[in-house]
C-alpha atoms as a PDB file:
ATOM      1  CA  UNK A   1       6.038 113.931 -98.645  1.00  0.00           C
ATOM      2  CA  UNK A   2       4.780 111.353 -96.239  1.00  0.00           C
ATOM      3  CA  UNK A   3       5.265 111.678 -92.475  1.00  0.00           C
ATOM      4  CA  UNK A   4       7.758 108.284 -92.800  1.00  0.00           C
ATOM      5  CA  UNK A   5       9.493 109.621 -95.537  1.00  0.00           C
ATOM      6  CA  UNK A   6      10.518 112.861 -93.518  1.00  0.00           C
ATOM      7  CA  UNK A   7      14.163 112.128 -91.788  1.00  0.00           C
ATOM      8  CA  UNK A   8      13.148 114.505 -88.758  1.00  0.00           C
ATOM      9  CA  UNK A   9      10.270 112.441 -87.756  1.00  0.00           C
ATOM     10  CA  UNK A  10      12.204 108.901 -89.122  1.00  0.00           C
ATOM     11  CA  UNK A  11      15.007 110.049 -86.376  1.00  0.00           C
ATOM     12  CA  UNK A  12      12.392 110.535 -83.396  1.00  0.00           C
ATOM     13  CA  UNK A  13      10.898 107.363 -83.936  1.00  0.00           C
ATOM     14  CA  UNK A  14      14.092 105.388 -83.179  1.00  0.00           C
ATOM     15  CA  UNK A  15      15.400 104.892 -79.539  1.00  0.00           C
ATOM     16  CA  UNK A  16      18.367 106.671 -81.132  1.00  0.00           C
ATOM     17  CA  UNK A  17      16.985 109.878 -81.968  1.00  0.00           C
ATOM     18  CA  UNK A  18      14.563 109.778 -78.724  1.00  0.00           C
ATOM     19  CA  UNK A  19      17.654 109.209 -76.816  1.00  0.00           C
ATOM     20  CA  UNK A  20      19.355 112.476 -78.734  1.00  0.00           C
ATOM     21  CA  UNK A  21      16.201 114.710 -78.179  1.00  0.00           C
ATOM     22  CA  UNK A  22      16.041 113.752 -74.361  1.00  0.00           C
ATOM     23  CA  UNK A  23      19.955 114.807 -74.282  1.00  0.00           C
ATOM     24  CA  UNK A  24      19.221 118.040 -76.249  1.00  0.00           C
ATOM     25  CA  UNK A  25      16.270 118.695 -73.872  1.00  0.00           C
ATOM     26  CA  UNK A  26      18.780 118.427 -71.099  1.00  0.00           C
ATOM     27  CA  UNK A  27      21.527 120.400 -72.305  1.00  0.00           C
ATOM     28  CA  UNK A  28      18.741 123.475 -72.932  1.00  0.00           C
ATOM     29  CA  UNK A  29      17.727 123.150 -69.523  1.00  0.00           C
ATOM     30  CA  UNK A  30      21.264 123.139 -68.191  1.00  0.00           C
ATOM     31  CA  UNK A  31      21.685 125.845 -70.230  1.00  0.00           C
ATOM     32  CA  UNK A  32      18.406 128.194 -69.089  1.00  0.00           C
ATOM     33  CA  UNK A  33      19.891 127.283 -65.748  1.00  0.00           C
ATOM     34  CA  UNK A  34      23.094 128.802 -65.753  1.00  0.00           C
ATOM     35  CA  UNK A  35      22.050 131.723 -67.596  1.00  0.00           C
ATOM     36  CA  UNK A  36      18.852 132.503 -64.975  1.00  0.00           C
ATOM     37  CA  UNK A  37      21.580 131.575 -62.527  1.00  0.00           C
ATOM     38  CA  UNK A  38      23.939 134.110 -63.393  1.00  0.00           C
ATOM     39  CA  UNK A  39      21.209 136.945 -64.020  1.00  0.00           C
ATOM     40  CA  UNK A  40      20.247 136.287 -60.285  1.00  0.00           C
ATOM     41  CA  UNK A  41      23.714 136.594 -59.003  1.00  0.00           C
ATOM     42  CA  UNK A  42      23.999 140.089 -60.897  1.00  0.00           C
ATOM     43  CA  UNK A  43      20.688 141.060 -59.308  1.00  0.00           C
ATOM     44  CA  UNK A  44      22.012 140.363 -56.007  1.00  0.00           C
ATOM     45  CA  UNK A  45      25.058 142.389 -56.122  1.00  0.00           C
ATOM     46  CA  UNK A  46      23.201 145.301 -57.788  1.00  0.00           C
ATOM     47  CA  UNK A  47      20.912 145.734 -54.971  1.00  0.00           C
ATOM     48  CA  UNK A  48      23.075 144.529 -52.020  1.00  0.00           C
ATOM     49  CA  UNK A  49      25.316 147.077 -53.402  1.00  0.00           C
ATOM     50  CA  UNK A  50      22.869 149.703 -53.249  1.00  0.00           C
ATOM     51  CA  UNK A  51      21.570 148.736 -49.716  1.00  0.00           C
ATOM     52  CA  UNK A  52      25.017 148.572 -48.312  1.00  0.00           C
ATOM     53  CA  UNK A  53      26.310 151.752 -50.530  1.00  0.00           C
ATOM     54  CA  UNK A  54      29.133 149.609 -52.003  1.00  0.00           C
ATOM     55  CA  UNK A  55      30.703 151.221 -54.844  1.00  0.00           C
ATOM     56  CA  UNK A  56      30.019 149.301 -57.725  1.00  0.00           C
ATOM     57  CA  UNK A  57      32.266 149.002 -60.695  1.00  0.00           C
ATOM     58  CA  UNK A  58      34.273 151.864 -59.727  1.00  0.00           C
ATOM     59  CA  UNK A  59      30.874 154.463 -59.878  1.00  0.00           C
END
């Protein structure tokens, strides 16, 4: 199978398909983001928590 003949690479090489990997690219970004977001905001309250001896979740 030639390069051309594979949709994958067909779809990349239109301003279509560039335009849909650029928004997927996004969207994963966005995504890693919120999620290292999040993880820091746990990380916070676990050790403000501890420096302030909150009780934390009840324990």
């Amino acid at each position: 199978m030639k390069q051309s003949e594979d949709p994958i690479q067909a779809q990349a090489n239109t301003a279509e398909g560039k335009k849909n990997s650029l928004k997927a690219g996004r969207v994963g970004i966005a995504l890693i983001a919120i999620v290292g977001g999040v993880a820091f905001l746990l990380y916070l309250l676990i050790v403000l928590s501890g420096v302030l001896d909150l009780p934390l979740f009840g324990v």
